[in-house]
N, C-alpha and C. Protein backbone atom coordinates (compact mmCIF):
# COMPACT_ATOMS: atom_id res chain seq x y z
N UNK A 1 -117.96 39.72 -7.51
CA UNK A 1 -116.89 40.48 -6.89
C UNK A 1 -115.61 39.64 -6.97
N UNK A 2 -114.56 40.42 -7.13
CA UNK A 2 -113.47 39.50 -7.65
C UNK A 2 -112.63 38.80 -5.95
N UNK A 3 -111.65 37.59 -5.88
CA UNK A 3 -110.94 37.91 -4.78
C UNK A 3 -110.19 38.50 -4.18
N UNK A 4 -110.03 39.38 -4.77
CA UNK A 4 -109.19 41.13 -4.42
C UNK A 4 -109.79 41.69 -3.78
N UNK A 5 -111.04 42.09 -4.33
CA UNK A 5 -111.71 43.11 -3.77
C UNK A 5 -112.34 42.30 -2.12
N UNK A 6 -112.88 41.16 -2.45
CA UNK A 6 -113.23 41.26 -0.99
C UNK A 6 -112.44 40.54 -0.34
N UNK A 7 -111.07 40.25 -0.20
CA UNK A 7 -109.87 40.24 0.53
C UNK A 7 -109.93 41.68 1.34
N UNK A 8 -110.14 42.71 1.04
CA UNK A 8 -109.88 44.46 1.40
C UNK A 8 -111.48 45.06 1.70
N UNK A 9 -112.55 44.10 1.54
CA UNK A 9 -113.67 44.08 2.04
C UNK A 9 -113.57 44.37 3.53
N UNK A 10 -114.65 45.87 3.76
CA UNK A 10 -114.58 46.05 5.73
C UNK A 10 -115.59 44.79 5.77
N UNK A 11 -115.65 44.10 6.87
CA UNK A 11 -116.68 44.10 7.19
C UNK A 11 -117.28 43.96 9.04
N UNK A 12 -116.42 45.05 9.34
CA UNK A 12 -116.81 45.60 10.38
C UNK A 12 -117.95 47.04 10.78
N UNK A 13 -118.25 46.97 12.15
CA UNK A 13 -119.49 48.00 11.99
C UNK A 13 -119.15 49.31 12.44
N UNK A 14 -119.36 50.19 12.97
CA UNK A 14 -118.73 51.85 13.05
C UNK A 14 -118.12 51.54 13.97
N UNK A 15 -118.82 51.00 14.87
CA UNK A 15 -118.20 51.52 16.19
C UNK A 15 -116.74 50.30 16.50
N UNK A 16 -116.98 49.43 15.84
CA UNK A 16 -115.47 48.72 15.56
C UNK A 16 -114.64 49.05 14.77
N UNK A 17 -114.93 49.86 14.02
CA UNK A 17 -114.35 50.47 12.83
C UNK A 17 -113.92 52.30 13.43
N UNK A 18 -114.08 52.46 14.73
CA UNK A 18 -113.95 53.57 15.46
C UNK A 18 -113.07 52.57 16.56
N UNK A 19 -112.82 51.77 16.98
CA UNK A 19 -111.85 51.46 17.87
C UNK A 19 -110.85 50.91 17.16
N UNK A 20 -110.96 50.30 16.22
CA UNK A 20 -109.80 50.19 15.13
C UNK A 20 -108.82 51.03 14.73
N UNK A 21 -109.41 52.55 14.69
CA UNK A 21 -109.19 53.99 14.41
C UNK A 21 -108.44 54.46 15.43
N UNK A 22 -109.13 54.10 17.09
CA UNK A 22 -108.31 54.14 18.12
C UNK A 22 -107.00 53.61 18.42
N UNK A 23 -107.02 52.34 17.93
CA UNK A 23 -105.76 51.97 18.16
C UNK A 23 -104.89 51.99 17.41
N UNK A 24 -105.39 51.88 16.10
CA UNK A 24 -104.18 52.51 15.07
C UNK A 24 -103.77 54.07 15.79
N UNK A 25 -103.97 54.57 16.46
CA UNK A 25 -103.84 56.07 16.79
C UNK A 25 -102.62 55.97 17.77
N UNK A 26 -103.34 55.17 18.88
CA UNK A 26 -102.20 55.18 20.08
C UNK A 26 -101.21 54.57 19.52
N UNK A 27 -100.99 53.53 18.85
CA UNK A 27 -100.40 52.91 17.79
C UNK A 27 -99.13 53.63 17.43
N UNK A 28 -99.58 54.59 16.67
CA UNK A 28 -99.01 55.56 15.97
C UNK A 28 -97.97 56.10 16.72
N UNK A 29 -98.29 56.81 17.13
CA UNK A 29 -97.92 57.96 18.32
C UNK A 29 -97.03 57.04 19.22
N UNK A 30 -97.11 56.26 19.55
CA UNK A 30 -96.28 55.38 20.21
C UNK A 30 -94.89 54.77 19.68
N UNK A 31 -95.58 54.63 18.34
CA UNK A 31 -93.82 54.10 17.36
C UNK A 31 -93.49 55.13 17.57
N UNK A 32 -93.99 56.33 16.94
CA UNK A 32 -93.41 57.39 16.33
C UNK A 32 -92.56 58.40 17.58
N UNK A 33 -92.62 58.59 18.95
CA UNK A 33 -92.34 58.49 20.25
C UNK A 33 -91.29 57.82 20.43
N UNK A 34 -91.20 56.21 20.44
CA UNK A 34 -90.24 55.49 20.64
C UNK A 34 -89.10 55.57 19.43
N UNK A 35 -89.78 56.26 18.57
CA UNK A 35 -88.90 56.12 17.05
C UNK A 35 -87.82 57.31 17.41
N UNK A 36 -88.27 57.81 17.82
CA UNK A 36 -87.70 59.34 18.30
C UNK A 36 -86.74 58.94 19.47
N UNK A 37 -87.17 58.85 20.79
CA UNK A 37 -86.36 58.42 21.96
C UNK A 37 -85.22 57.39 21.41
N UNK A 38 -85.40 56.36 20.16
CA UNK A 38 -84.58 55.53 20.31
C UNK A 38 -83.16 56.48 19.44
N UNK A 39 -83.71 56.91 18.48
CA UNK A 39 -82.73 57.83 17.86
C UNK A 39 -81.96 58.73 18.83
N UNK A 40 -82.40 59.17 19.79
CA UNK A 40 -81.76 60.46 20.65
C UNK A 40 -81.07 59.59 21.33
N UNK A 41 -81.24 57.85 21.70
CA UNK A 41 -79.86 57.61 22.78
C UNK A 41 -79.37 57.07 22.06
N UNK A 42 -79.70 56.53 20.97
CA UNK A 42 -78.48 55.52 20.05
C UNK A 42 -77.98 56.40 19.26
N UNK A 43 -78.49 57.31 18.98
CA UNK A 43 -77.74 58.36 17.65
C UNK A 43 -76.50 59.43 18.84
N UNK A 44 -77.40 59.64 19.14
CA UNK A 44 -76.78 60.98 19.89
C UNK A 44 -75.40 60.39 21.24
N UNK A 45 -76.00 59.42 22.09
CA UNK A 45 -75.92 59.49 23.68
C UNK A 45 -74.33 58.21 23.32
N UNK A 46 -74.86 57.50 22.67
CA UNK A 46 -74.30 56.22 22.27
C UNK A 46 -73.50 55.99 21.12
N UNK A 47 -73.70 56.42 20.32
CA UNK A 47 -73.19 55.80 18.97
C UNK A 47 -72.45 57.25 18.17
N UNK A 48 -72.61 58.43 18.95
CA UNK A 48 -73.02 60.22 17.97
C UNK A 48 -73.48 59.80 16.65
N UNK A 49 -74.69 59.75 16.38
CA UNK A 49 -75.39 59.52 15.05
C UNK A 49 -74.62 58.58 13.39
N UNK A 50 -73.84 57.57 14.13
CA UNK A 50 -73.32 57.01 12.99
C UNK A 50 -74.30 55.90 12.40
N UNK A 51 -75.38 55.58 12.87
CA UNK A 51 -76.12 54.28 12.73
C UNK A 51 -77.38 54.74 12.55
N UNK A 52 -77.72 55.99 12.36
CA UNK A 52 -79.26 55.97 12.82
C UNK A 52 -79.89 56.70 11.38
N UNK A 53 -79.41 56.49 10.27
CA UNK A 53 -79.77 57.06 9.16
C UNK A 53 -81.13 56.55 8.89
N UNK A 54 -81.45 54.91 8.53
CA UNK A 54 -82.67 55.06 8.30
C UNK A 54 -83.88 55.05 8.96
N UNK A 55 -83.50 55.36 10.35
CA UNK A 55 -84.52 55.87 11.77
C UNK A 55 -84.58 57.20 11.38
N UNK A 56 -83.84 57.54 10.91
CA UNK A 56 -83.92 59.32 10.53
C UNK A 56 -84.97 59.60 9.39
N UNK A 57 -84.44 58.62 8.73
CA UNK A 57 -85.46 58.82 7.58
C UNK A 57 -86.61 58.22 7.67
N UNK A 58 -86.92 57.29 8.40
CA UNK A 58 -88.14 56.70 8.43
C UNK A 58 -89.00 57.97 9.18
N UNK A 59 -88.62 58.78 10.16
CA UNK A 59 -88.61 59.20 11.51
C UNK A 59 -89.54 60.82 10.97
N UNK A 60 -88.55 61.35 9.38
CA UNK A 60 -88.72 62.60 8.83
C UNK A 60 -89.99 62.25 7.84
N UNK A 61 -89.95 61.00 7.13
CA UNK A 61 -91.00 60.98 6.40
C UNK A 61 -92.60 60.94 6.98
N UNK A 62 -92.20 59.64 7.95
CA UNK A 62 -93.81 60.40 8.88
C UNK A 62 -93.95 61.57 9.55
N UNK A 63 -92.96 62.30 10.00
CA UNK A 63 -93.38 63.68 10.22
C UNK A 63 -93.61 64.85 9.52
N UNK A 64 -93.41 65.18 8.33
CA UNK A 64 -93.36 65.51 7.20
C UNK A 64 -94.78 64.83 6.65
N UNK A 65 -94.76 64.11 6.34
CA UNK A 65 -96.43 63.14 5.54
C UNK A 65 -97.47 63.60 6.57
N UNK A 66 -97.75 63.89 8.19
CA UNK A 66 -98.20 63.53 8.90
C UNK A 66 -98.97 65.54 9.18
N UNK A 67 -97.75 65.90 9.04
CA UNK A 67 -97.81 67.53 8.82
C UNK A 67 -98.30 68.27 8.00
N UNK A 68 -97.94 67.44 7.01
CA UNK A 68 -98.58 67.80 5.50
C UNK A 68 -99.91 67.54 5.25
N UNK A 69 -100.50 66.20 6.09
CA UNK A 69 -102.20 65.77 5.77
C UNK A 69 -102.52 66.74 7.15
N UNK A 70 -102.57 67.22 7.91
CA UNK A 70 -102.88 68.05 9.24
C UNK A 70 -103.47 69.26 7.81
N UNK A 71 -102.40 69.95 7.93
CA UNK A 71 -102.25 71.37 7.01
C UNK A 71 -103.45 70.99 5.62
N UNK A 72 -103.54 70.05 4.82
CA UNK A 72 -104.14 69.73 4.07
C UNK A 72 -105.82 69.56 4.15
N UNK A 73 -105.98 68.81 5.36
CA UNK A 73 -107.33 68.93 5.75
C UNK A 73 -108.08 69.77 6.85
N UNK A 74 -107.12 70.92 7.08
CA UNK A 74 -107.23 71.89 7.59
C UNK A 74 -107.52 71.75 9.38
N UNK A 75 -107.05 70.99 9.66
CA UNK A 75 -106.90 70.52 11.08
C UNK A 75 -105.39 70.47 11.72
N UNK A 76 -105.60 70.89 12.72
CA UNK A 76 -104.43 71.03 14.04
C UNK A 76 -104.24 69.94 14.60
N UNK A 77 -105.28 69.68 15.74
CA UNK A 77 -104.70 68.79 16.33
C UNK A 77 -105.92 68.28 17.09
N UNK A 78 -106.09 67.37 17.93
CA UNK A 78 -107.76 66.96 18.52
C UNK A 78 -107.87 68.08 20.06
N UNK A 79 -107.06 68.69 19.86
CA UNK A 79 -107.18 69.39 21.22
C UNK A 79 -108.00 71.05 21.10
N UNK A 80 -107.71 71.57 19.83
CA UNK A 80 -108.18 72.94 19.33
C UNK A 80 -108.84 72.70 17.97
N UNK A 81 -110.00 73.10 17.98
CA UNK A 81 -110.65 73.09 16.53
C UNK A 81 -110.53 74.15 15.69
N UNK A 82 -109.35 75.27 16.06
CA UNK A 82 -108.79 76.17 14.78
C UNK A 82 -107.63 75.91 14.74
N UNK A 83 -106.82 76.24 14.20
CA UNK A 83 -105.47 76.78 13.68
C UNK A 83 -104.70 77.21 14.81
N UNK A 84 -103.82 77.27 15.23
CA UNK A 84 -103.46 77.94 16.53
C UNK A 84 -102.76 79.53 16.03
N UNK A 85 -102.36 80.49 16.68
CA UNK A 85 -102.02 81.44 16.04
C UNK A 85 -100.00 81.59 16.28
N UNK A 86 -99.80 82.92 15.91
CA UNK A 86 -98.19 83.01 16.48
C UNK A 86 -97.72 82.81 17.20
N UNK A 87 -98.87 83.32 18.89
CA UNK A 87 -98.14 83.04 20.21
C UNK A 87 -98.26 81.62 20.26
N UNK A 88 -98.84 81.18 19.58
CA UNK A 88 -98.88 79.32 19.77
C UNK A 88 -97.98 78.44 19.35
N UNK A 89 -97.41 79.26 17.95
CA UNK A 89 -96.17 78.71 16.66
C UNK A 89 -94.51 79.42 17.89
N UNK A 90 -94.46 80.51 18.50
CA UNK A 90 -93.84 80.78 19.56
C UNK A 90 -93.68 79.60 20.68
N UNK A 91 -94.29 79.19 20.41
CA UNK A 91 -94.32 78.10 22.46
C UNK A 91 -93.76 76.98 21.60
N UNK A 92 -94.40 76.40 20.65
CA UNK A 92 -94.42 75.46 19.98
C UNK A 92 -93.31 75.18 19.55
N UNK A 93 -92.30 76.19 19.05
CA UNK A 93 -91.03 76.32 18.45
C UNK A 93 -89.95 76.10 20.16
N UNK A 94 -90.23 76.89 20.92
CA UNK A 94 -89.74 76.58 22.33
C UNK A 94 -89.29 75.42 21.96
N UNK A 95 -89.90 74.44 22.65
CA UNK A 95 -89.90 72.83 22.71
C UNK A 95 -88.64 72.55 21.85
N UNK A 96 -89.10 72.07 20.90
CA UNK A 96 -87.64 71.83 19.96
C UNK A 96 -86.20 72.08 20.12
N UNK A 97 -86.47 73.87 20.33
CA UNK A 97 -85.09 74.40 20.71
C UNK A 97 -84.49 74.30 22.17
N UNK A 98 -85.56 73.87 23.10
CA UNK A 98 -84.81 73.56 24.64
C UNK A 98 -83.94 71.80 24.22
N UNK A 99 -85.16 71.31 23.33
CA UNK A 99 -84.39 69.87 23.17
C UNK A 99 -83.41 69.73 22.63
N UNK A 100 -83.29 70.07 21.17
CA UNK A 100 -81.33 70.54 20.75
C UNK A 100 -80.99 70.70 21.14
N UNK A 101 -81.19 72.39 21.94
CA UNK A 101 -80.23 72.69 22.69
C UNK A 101 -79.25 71.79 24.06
N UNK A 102 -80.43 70.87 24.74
CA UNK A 102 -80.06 69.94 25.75
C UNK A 102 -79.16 68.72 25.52
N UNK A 103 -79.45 68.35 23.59
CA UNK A 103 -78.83 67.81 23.36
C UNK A 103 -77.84 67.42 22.96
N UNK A 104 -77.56 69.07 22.43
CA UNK A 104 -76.17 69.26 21.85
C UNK A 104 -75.48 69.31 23.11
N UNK A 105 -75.79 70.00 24.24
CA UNK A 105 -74.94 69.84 25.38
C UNK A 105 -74.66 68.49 25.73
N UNK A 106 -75.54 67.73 25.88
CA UNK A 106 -75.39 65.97 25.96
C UNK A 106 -73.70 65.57 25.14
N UNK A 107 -74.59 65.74 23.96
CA UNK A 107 -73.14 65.35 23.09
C UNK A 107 -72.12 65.72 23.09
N UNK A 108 -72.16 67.29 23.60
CA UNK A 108 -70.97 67.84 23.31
C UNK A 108 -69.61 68.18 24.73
N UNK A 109 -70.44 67.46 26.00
CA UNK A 109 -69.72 67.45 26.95
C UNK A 109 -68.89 65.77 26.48
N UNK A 110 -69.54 64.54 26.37
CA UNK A 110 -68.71 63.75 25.77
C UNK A 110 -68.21 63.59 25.28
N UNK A 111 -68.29 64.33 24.06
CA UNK A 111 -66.75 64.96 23.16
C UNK A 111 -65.81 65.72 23.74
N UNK A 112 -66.25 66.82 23.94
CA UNK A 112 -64.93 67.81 24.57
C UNK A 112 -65.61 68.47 25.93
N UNK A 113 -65.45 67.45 27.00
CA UNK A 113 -65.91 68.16 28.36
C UNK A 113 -64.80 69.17 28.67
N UNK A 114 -63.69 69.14 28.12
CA UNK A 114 -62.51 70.35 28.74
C UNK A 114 -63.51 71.49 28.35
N UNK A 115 -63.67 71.73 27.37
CA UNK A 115 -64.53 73.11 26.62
C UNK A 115 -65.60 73.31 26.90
N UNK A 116 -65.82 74.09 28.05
CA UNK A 116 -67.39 74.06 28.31
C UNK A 116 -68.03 75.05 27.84
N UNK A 117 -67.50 75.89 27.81
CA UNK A 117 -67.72 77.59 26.62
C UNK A 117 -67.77 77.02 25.63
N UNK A 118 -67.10 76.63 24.67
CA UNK A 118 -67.50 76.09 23.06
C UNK A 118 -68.49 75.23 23.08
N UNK A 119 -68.85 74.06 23.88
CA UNK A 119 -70.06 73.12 23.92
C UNK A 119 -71.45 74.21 24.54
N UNK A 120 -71.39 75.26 25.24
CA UNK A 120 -72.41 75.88 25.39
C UNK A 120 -72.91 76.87 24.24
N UNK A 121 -71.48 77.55 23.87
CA UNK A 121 -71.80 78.47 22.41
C UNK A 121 -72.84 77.96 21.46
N UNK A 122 -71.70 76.26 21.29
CA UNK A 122 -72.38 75.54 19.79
C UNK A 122 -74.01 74.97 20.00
N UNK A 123 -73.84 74.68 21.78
CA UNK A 123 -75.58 74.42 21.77
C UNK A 123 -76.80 75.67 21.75
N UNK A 124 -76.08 76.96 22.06
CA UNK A 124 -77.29 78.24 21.93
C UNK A 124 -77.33 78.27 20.65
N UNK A 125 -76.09 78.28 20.27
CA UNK A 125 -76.91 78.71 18.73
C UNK A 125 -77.70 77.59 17.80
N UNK A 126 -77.51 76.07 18.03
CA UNK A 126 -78.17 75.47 17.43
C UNK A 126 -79.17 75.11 18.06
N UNK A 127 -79.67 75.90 19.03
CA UNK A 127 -81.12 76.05 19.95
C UNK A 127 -81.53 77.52 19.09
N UNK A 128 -81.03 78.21 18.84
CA UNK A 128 -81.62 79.25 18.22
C UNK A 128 -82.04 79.00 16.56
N UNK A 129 -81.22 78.35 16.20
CA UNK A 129 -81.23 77.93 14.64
C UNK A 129 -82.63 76.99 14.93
N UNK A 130 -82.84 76.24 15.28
CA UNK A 130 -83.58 75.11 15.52
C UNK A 130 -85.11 76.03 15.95
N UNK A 131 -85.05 76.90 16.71
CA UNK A 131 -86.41 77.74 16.95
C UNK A 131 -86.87 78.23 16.36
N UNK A 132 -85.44 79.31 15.32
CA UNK A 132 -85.63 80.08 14.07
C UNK A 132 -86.86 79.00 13.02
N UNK A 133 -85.95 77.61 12.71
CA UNK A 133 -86.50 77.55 11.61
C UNK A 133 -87.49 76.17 12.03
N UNK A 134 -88.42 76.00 13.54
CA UNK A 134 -89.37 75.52 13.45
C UNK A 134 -90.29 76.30 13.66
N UNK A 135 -90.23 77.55 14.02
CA UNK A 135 -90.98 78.83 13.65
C UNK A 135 -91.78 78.97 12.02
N UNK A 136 -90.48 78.90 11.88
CA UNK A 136 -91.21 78.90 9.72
C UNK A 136 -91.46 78.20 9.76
N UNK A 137 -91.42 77.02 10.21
CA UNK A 137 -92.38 76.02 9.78
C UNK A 137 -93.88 75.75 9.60
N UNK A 138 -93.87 76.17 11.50
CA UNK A 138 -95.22 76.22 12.06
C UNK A 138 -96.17 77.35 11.30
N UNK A 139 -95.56 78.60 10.99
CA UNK A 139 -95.73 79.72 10.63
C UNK A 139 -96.09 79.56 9.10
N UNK A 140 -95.65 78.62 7.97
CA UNK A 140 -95.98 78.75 7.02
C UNK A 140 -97.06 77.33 7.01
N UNK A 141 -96.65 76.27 7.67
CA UNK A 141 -97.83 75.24 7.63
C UNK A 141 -99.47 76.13 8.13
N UNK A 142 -99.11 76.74 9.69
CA UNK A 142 -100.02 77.28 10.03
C UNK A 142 -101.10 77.54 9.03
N UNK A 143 -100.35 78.56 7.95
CA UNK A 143 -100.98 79.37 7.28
C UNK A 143 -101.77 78.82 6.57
N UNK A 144 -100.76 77.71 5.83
CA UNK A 144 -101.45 76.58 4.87
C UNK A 144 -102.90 75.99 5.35
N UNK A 145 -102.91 75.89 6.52
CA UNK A 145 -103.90 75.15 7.81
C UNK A 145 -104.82 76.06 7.46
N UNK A 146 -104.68 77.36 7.90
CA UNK A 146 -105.43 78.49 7.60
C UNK A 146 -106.34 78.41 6.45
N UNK A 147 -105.78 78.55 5.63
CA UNK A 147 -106.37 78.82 4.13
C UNK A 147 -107.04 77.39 3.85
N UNK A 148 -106.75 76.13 4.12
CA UNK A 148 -107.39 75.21 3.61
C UNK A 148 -108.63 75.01 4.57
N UNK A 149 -108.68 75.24 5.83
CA UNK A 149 -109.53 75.81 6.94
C UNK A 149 -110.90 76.70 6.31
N UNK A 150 -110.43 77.74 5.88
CA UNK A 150 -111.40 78.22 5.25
C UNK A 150 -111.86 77.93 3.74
N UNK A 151 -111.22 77.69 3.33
CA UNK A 151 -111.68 77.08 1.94
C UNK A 151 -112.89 75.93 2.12
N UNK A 152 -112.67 75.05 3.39
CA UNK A 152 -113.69 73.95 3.42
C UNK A 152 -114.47 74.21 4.40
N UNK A 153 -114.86 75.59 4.74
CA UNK A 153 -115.64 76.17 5.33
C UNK A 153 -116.44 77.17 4.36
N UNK A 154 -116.08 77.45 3.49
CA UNK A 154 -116.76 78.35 2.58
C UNK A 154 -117.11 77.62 1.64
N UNK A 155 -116.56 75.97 1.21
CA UNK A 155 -116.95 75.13 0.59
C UNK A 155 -118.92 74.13 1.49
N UNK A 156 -118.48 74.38 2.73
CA UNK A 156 -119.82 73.75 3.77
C UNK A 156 -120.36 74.69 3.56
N UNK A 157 -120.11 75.87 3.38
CA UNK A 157 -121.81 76.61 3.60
C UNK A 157 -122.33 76.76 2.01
N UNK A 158 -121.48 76.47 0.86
CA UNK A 158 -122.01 76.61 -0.03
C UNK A 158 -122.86 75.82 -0.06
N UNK A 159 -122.37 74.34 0.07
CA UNK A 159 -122.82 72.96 0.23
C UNK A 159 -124.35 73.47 0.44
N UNK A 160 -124.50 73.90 2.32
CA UNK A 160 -125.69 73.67 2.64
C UNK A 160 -126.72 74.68 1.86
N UNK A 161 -125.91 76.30 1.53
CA UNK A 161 -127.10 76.76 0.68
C UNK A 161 -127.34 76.34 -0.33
N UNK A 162 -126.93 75.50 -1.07
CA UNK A 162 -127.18 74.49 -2.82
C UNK A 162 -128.67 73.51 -1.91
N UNK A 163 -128.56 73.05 -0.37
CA UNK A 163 -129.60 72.27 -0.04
C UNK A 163 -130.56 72.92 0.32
N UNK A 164 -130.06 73.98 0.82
CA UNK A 164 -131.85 74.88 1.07
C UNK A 164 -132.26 75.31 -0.49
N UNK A 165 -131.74 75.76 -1.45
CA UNK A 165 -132.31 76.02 -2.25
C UNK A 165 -133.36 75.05 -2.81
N UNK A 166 -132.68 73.69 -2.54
CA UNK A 166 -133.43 72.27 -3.34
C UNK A 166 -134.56 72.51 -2.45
């Protein structure tokens, strides 16, 4: 075996190799959390987004990569073992758009607190824009979720009738 290969050698046992799994998890979720919060006061609260480009981008690629392997291996989330449906992509889209919306008000009273009608206008509608199009999102990943969902469900039962036949 060369020294490459067992440099990248496990040689841990499941169940360490399942808390490993764990903490890369909380791990995760924790940058990716703080990655977020730090962008909303330094971009937004502090700075109005002049500094926070490659938090943005670091920020979009794991959510995006992260969305994309969900939808791909036909899993949601550890809380529901299907797909969730519309009224779910509905609630789900909520969220987002109360947060723009809160935040454009954030920003936009520090810019122009005289204007409180134009800072409320510009935050409904980019609470509505923002619902609109995490709606499609959810709504076309969903689907994706969907279909690859069943594909590796109609792929398991083939599986097991190829073993009863043997």
């Amino acid at each position: 075996m060369s020294k490459f290969k067992r440099l990248f050698e496990e040689k841990v046992d499941e169940r360490q190799k399942m808390d490993l799994l764990m903490v890369e998890h909380y791990g995760f979720w924790l940058m990716f959390w703080l990655l977020l919060a730090e962008m909303i006061i330094q971009g937004i609260i502090l700075d109005e987004g002049d500094k926070i480009l490659g938090e943005g981008i670091v920020f979009m690629v794991v959510a995006v990569f992260v969305t994309v392997s969900w939808a791909w291996k036909g899993v949601w989330s550890y809380q529901s073992k299907k797909v969730p449906g519309i009224k779910s992509y509905l609630v789900y889209s909520l969220w987002p758009a109360l947060i723009v919306g809160a935040l454009r008000i954030l920003s936009g009273v520090k810019e122009n607190s005289g204007n409180m009608e134009m800072v409320l206008n510009i935050s409904a509608i980019s609470a509505a824009y923002t619902f609109s199009i995490s709606f499609l999102i959810f709504l076309i990943g969903g689907g994706f979720a969907k279909m690859r969902e069943k594909k590796l469900e109609t792929e398991a039962a083939e599986e097991a009738e190829d073993e009863e036949d043997k």
